[in-house]
C-alpha atoms as a PDB file:
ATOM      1  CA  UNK A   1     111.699 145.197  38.004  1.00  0.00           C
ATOM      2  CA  UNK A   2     109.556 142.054  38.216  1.00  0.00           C
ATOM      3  CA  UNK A   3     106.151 142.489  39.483  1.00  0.00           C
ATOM      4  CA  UNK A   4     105.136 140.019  42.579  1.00  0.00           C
ATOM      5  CA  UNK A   5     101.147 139.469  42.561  1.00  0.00           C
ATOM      6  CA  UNK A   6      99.705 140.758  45.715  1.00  0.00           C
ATOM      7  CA  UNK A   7     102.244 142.484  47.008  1.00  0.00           C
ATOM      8  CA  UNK A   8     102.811 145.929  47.658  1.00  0.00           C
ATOM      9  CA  UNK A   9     106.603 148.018  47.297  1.00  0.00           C
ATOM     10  CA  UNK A  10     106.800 150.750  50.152  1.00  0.00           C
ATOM     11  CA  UNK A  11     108.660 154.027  48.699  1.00  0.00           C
ATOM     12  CA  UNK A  12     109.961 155.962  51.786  1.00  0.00           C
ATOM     13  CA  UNK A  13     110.238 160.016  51.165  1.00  0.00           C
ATOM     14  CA  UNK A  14     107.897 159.448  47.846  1.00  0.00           C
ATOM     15  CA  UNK A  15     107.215 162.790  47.741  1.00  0.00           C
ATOM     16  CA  UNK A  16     110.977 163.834  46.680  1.00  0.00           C
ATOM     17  CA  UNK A  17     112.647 163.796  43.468  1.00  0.00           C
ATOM     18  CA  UNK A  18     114.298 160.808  43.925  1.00  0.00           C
ATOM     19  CA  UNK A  19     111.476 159.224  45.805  1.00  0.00           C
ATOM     20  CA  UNK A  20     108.661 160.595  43.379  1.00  0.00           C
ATOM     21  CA  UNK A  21     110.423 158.956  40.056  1.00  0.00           C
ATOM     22  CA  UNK A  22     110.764 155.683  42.541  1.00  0.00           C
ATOM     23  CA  UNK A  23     107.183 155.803  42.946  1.00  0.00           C
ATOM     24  CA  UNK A  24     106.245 156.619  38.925  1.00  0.00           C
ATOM     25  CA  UNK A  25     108.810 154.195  37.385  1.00  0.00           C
ATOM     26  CA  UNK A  26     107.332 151.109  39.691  1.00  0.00           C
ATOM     27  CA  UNK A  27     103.540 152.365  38.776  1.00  0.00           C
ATOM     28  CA  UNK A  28     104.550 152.155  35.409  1.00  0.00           C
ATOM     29  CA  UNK A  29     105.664 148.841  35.539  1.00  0.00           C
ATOM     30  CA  UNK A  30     102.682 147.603  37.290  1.00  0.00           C
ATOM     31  CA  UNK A  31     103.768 147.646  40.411  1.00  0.00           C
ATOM     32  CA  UNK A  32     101.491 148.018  43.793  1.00  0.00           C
ATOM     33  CA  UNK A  33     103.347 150.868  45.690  1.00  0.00           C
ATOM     34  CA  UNK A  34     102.631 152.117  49.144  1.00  0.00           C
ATOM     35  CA  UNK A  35     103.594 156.144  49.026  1.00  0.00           C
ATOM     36  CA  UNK A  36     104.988 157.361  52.442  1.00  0.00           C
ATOM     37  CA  UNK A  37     105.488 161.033  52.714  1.00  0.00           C
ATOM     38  CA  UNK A  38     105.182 163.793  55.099  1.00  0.00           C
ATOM     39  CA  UNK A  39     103.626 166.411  53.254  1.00  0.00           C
ATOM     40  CA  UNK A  40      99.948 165.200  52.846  1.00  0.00           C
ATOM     41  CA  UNK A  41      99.030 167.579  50.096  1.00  0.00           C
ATOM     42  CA  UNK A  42     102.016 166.360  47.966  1.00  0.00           C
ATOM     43  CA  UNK A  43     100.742 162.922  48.178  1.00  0.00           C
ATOM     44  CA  UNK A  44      97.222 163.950  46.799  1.00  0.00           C
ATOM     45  CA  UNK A  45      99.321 165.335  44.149  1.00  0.00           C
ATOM     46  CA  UNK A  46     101.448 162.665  43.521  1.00  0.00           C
ATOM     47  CA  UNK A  47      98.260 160.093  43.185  1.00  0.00           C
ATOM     48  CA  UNK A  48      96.399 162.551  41.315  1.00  0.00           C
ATOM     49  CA  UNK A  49      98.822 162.280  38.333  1.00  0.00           C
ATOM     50  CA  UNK A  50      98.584 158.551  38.800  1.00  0.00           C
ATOM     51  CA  UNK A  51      94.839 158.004  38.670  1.00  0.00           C
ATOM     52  CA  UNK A  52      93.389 153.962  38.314  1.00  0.00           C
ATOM     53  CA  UNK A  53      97.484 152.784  39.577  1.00  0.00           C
ATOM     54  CA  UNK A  54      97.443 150.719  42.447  1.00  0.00           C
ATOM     55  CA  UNK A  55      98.876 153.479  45.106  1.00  0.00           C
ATOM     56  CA  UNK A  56      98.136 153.805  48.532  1.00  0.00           C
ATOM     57  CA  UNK A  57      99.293 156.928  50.241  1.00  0.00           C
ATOM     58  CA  UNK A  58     100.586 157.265  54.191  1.00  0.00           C
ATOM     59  CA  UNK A  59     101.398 160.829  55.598  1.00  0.00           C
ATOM     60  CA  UNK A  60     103.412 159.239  57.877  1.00  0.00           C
ATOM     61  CA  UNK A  61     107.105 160.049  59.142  1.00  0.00           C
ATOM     62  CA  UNK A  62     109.819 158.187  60.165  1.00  0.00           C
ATOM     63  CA  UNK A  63     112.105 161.075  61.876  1.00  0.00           C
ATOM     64  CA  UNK A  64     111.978 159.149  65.229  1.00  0.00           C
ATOM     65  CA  UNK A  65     112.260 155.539  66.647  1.00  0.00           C
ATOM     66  CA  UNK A  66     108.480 156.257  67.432  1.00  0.00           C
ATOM     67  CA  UNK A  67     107.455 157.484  64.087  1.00  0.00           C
ATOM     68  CA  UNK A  68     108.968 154.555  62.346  1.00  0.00           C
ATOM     69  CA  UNK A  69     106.896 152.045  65.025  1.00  0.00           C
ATOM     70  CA  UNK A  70     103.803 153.724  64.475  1.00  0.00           C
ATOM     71  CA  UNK A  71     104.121 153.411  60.426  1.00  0.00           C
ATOM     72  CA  UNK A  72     104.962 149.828  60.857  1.00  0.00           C
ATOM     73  CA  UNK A  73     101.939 149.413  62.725  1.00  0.00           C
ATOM     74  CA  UNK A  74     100.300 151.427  59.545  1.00  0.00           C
ATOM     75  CA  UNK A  75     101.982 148.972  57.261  1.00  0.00           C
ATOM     76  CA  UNK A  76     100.546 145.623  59.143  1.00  0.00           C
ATOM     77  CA  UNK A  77      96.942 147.138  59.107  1.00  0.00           C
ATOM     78  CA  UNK A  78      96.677 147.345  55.171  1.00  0.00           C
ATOM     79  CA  UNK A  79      97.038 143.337  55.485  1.00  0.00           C
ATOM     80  CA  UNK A  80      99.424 142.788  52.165  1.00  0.00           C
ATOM     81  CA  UNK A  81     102.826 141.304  52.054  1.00  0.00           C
ATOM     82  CA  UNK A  82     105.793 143.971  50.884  1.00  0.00           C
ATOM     83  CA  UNK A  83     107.780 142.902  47.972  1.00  0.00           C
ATOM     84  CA  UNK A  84     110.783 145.762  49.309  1.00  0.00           C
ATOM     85  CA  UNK A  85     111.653 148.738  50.444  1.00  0.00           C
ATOM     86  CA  UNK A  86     113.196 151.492  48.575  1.00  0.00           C
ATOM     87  CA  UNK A  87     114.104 154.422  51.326  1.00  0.00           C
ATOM     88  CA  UNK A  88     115.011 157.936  50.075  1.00  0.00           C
ATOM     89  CA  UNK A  89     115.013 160.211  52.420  1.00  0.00           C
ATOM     90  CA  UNK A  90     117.033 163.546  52.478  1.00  0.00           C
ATOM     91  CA  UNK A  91     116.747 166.885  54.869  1.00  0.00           C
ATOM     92  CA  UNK A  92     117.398 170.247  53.735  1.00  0.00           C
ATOM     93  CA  UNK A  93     120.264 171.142  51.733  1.00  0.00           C
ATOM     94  CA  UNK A  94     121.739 174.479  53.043  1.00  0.00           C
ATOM     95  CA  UNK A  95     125.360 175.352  52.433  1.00  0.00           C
ATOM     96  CA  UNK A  96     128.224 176.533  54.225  1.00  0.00           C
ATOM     97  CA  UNK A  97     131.689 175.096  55.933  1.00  0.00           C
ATOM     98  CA  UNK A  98     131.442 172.667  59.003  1.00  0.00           C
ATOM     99  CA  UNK A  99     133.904 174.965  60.776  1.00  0.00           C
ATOM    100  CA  UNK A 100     131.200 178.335  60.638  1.00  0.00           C
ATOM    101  CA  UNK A 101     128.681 176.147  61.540  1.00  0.00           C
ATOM    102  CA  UNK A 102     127.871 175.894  65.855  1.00  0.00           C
ATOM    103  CA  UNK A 103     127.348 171.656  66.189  1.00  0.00           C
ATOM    104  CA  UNK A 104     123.698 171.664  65.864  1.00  0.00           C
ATOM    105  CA  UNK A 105     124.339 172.360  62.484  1.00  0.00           C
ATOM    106  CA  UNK A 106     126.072 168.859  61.829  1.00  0.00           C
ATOM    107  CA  UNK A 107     124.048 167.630  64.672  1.00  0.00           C
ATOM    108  CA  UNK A 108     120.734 168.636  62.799  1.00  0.00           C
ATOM    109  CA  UNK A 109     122.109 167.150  59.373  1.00  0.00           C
ATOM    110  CA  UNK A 110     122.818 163.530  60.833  1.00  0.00           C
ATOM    111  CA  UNK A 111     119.338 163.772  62.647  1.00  0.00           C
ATOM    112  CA  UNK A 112     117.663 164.325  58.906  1.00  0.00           C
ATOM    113  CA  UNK A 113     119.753 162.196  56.747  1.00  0.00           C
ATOM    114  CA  UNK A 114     121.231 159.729  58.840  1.00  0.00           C
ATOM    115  CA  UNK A 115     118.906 158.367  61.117  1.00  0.00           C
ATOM    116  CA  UNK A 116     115.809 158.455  59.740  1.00  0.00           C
ATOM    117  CA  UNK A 117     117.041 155.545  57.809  1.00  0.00           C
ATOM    118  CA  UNK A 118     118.294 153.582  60.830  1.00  0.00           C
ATOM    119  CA  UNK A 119     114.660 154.116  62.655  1.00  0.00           C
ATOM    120  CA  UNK A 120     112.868 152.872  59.613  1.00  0.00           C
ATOM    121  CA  UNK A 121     115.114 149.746  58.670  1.00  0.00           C
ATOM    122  CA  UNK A 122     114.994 148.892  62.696  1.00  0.00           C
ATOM    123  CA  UNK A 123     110.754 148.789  62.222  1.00  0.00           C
ATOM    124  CA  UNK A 124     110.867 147.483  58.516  1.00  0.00           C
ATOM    125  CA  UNK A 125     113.538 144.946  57.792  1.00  0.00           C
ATOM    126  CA  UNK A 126     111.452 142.454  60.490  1.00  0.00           C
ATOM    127  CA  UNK A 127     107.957 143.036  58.932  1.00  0.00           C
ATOM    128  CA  UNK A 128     109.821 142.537  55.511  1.00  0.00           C
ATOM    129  CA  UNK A 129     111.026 139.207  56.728  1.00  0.00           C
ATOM    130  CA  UNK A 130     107.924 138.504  58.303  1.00  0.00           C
ATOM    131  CA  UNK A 131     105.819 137.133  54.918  1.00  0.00           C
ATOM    132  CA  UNK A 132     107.350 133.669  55.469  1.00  0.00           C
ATOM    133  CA  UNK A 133     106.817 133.133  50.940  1.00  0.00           C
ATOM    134  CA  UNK A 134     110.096 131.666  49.735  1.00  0.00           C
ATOM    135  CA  UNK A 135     111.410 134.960  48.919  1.00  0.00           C
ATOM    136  CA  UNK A 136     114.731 136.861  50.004  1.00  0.00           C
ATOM    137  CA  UNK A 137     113.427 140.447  49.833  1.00  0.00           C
ATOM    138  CA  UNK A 138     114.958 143.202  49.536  1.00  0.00           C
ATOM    139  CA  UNK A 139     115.505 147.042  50.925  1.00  0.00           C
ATOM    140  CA  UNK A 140     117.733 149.566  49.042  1.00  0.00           C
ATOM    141  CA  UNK A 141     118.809 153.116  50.176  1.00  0.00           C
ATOM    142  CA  UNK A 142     119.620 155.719  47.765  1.00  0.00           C
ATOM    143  CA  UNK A 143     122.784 157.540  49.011  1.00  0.00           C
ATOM    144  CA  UNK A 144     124.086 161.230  47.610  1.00  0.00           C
ATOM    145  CA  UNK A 145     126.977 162.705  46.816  1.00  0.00           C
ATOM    146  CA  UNK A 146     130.001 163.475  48.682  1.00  0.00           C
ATOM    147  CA  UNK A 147     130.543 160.459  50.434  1.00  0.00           C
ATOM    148  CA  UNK A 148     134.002 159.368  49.344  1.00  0.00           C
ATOM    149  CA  UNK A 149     135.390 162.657  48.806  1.00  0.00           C
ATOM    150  CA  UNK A 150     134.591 166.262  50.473  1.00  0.00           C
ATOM    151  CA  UNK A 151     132.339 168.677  48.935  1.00  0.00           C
ATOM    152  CA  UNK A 152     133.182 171.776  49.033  1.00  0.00           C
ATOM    153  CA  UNK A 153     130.318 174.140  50.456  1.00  0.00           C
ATOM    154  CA  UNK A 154     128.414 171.096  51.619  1.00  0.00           C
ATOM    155  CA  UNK A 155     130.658 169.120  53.885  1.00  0.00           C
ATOM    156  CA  UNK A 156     127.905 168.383  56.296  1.00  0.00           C
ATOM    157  CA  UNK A 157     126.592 166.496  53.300  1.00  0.00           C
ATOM    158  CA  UNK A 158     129.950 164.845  52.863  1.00  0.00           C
ATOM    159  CA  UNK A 159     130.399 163.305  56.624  1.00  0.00           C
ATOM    160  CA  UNK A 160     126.366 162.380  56.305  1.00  0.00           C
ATOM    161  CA  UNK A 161     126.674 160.201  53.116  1.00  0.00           C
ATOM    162  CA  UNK A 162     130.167 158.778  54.419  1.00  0.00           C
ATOM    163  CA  UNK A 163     127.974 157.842  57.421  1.00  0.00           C
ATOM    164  CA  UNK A 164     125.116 156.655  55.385  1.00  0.00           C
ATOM    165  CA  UNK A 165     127.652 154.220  53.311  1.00  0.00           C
ATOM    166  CA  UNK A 166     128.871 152.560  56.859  1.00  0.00           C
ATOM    167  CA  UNK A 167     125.310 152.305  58.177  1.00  0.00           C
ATOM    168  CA  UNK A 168     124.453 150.314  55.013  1.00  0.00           C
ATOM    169  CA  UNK A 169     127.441 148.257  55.361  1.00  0.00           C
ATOM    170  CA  UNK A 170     126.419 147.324  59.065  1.00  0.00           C
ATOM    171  CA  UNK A 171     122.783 146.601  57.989  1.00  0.00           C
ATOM    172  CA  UNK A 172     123.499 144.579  55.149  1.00  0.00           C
ATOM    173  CA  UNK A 173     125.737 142.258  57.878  1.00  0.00           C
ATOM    174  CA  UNK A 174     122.545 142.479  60.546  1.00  0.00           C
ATOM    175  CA  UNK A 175     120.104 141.598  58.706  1.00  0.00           C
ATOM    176  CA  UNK A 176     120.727 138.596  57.327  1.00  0.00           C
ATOM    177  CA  UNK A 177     119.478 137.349  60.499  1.00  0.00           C
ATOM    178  CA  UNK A 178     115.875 138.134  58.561  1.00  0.00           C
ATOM    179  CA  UNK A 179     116.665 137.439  56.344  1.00  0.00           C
ATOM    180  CA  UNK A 180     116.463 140.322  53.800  1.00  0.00           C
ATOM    181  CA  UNK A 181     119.162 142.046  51.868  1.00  0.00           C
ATOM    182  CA  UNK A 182     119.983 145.544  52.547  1.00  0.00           C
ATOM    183  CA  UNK A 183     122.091 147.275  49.837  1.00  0.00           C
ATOM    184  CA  UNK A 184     123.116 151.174  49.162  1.00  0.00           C
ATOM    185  CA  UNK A 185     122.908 152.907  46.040  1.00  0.00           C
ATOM    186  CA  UNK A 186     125.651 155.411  46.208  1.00  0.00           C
ATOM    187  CA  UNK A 187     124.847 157.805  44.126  1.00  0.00           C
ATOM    188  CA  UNK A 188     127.989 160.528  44.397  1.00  0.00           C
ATOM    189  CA  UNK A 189     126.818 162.942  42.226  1.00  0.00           C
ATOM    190  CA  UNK A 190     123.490 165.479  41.993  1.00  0.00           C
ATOM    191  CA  UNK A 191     120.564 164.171  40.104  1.00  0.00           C
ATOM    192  CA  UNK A 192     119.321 166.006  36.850  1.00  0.00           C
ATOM    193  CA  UNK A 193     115.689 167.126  37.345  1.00  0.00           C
ATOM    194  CA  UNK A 194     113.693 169.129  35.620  1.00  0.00           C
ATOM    195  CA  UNK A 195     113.989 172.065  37.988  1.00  0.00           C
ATOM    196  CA  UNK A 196     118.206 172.498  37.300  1.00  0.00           C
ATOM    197  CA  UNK A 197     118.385 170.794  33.581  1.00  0.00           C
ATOM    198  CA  UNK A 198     119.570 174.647  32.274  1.00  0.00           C
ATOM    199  CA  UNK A 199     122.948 174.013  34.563  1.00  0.00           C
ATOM    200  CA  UNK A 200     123.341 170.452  35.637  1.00  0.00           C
ATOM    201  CA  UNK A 201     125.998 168.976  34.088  1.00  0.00           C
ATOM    202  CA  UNK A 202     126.193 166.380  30.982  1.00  0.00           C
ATOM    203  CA  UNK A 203     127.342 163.511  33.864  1.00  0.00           C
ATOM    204  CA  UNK A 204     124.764 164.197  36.387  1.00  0.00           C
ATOM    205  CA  UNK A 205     122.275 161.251  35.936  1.00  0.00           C
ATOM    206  CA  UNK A 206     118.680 161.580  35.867  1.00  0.00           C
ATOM    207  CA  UNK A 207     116.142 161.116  38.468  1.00  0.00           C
ATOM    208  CA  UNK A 208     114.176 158.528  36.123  1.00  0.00           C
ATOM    209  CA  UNK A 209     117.579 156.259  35.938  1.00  0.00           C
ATOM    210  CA  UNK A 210     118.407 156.789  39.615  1.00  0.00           C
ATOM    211  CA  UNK A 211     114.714 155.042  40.592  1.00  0.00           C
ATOM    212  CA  UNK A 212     115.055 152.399  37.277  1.00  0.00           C
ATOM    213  CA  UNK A 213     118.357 151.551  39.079  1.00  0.00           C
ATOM    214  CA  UNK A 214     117.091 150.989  42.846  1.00  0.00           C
ATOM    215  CA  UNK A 215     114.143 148.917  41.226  1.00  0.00           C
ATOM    216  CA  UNK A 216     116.467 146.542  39.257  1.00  0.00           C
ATOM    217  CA  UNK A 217     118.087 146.633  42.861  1.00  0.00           C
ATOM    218  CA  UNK A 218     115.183 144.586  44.022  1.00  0.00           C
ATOM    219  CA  UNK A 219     114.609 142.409  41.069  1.00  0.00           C
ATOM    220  CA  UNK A 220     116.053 138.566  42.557  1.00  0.00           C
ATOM    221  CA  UNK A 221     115.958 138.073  38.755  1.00  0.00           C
ATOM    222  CA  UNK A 222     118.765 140.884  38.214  1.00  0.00           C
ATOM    223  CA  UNK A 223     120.636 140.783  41.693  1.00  0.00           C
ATOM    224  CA  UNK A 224     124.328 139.831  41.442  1.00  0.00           C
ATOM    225  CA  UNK A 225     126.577 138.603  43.975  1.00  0.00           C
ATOM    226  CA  UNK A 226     124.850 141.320  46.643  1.00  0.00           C
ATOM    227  CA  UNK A 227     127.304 143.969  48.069  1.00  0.00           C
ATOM    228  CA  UNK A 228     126.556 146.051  50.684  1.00  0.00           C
ATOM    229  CA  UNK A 229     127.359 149.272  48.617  1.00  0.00           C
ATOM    230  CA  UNK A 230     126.587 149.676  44.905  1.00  0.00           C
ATOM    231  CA  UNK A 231     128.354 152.383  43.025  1.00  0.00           C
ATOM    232  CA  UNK A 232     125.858 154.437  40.362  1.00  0.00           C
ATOM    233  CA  UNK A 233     127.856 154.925  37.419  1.00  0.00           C
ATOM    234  CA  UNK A 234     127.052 157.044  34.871  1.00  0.00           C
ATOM    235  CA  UNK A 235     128.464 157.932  31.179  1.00  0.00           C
ATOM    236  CA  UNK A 236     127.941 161.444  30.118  1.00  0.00           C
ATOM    237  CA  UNK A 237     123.863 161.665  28.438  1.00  0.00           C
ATOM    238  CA  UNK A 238     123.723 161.406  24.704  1.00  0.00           C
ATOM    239  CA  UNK A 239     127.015 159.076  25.056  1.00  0.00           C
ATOM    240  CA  UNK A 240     124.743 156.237  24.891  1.00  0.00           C
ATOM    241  CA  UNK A 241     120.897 155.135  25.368  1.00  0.00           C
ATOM    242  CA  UNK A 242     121.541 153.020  27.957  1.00  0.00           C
ATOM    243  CA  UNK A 243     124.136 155.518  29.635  1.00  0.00           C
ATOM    244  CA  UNK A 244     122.586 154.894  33.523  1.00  0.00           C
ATOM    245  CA  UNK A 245     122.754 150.883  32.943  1.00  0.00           C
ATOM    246  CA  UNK A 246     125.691 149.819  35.326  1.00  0.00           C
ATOM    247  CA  UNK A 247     127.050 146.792  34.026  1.00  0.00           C
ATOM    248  CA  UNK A 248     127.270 148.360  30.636  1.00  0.00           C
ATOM    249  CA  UNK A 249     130.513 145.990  28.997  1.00  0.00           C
ATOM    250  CA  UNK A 250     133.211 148.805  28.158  1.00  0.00           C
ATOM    251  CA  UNK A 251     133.954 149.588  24.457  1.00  0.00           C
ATOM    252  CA  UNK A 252     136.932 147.964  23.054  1.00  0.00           C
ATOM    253  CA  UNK A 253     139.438 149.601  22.690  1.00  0.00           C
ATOM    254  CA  UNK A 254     139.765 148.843  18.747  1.00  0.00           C
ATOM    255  CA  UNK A 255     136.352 150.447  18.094  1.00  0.00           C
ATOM    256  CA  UNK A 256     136.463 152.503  15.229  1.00  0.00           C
ATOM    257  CA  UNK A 257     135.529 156.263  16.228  1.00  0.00           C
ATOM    258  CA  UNK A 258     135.280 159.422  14.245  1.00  0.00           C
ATOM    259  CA  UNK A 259     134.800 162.901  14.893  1.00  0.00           C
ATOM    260  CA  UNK A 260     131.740 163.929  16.899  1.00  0.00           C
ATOM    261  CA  UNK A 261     130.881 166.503  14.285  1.00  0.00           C
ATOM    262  CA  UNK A 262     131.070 163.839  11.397  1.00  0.00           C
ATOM    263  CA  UNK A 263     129.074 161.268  13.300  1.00  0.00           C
ATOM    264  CA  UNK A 264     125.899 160.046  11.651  1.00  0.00           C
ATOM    265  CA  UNK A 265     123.023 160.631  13.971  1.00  0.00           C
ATOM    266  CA  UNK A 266     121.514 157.677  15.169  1.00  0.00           C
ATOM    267  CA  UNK A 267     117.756 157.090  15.767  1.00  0.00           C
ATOM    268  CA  UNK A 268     117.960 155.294  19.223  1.00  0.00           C
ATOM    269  CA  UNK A 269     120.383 158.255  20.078  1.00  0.00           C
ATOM    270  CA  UNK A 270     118.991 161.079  22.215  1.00  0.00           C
ATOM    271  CA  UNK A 271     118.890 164.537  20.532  1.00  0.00           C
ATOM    272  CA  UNK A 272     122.196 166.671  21.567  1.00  0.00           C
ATOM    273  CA  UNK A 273     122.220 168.297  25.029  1.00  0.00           C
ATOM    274  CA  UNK A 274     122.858 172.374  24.313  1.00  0.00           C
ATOM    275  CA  UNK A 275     126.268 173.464  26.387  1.00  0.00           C
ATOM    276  CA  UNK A 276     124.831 173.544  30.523  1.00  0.00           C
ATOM    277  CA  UNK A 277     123.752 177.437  31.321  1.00  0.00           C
ATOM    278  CA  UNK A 278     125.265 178.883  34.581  1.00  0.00           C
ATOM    279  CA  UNK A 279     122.539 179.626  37.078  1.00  0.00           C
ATOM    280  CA  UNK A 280     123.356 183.447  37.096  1.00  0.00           C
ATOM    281  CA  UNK A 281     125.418 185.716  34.847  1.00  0.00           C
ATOM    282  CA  UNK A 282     128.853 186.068  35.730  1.00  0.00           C
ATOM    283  CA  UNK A 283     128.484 189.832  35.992  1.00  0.00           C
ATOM    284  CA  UNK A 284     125.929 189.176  38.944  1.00  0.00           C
ATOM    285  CA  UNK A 285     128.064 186.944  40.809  1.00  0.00           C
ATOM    286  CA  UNK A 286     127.508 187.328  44.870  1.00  0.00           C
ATOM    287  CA  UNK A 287     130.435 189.196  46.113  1.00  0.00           C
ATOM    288  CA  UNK A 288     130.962 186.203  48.675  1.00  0.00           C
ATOM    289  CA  UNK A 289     131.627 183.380  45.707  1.00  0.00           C
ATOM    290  CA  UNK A 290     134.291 186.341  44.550  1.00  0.00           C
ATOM    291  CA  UNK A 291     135.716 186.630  47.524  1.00  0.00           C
ATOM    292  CA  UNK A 292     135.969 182.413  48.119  1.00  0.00           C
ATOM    293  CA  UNK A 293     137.655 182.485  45.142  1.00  0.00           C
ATOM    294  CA  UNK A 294     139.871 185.186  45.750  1.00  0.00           C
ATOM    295  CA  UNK A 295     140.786 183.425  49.137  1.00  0.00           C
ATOM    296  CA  UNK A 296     141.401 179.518  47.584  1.00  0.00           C
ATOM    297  CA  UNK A 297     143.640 181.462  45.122  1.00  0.00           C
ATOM    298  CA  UNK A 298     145.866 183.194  48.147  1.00  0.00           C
ATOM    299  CA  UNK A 299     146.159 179.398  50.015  1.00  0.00           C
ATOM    300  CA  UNK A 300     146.826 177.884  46.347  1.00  0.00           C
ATOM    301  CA  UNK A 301     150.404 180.687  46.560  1.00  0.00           C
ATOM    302  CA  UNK A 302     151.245 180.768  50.184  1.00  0.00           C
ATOM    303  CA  UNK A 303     152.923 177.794  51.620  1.00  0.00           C
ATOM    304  CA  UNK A 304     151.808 175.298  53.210  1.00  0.00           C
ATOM    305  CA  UNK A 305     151.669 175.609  57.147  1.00  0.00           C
ATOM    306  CA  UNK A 306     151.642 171.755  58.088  1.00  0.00           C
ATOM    307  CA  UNK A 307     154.385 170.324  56.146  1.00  0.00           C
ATOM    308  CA  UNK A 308     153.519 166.656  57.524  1.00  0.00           C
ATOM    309  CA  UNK A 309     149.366 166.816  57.042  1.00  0.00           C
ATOM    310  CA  UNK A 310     147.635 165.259  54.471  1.00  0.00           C
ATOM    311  CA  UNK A 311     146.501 167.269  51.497  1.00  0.00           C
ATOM    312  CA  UNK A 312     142.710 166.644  50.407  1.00  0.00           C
ATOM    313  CA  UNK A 313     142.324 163.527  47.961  1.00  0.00           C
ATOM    314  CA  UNK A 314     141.525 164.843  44.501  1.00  0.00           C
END
């Protein structure tokens, strides 16, 4: 990312995984970041391991249309002009199908992932466009997975990240009236962090890459023609250094290759990942996985009841 003197990049939900490496990657740049997080003591934390950085911290939320005015207000006090925004905000994760759930349930979900970022982008896209320096700036939301197909045990997830990807859309449109540009990282897989590295899998992209991403996002030295919705695409890690790096050119296709186990190893080459662990041993497997399996395997044999409905995109 470049770095714009005296002006300040506000990280919304700082103190989560996504928003946390946001908040490192930027201080290591050189950035001046403004941390915004409920949980006061994880802010302290988070600016403890970042001691002499220019960080400012705000326990502030932005859960309601209120919430979000009062942290603008917040925002205008500290007196600096805001280079971006970079929003990543996420409830809960539970689990379980939309059809056992009552409607709170998706009702609660869309009130933690989805509008959170519509209450903060009404408050902040205006005091973004409000430093009147020659500059386009810019706001990015980081997106999760799910949103273009279903996934399975988290389809609350699914329907909030579909929603997520049209809200983007519409304020990308809006608020060129600023004028700033609004843009979505989808991000349609889970991140690898250092809590699930044992079983995340080879593809899942780090949290590290995720935030280098959303800052390059914001860079009007790296933008391309802006879309709305930008697509993280990852390579499987150790297939190449700069695996995360989205406009990676392909390999042609008259490459010369070799077997994996003959290759030479390469000093800008990560070390080899070890095969992912499972999170429990198959012999302790909760009799309710068992028993989903046993159930997808009896629809997978018995016919299909709807001849004319649509099957599930694969």
């Amino acid at each position: 990312m470049s770095i714009v003197p005296r002006h300040s990049l506000v990280v919304l939900g700082a103190t989560g995984t996504i928003g946390g490496a946001v908040v490192e990657a930027a201080l290591k740049a050189g950035a001046s970041v403004v941390a915004v997080g409920r949980d006061a003591d994880a802010l302290s934390a988070l600016r403890e391991r970042h001691p002499g950085a220019d960080f400012t911290a705000i326990d502030a939320s932005v859960g309601s249309d209120g919430e979000a005015a009062a942290l603008a207000r917040r925002l205008r006090e500290l007196d600096r002009p805001l280079s971006g925004v970079v929003a990543a905000i996420c409830g809960d994760c539970g689990r379980g199908r939309v059809l056992d759930q009552p409607a709170e349930f998706l009702r609660k979900r869309l009130d933690e992932d989805l509008l959170p970022h519509l209450f903060a982008a009404r408050h902040l896209l205006p005091l973004l466009a409000g430093h009147d320096d020659g500059r386009v700036p810019g706001y990015v939301l980081i997106g999760g997975p799910g949103a273009q197909h279903p996934w399975a045990g988290y389809g609350h997830r699914s329907i909030g990240a579909a929603a997520l990807r049209m809200l983007a859309r519409v304020l990308h449109d809006e608020a060129r009236a600023f004028p700033v540009q609004v843009q979505l990282l989808a991000v349609d897989s889970p991140a690898r962090t250092h809590a699930n590295a044992r079983h995340a899998c080879n593809s899942w992209p780090s949290a590290a890459s995720i935030a280098r991403r959303a800052l390059d996002m914001l860079d009007p030295h790296e933008r391309q023609p802006v879309r709305a919705v930008v697509d993280y695409a990852a390579r499987p890690l150790g297939f190449d250094p700069w695996s995360d790096d989205l406009d990676l050119p392909p390999a042609p296709d008259h490459a010369p290759s070799r077997p994996a186990a003959h290759a030479a190893p390469r000093a800008d080459r990560p070390p080899p990942i070890p095969p992912q662990e499972p999170e429990r041993q198959h012999d302790l497997l909760p009799a309710r996985c068992l028993q989903d399996a046993r159930t997808l395997l009896d629809q997978l044999g018995a016919p299909h009841p709807n001849p004319n409905q649509e099957t599930s995109p694969r």
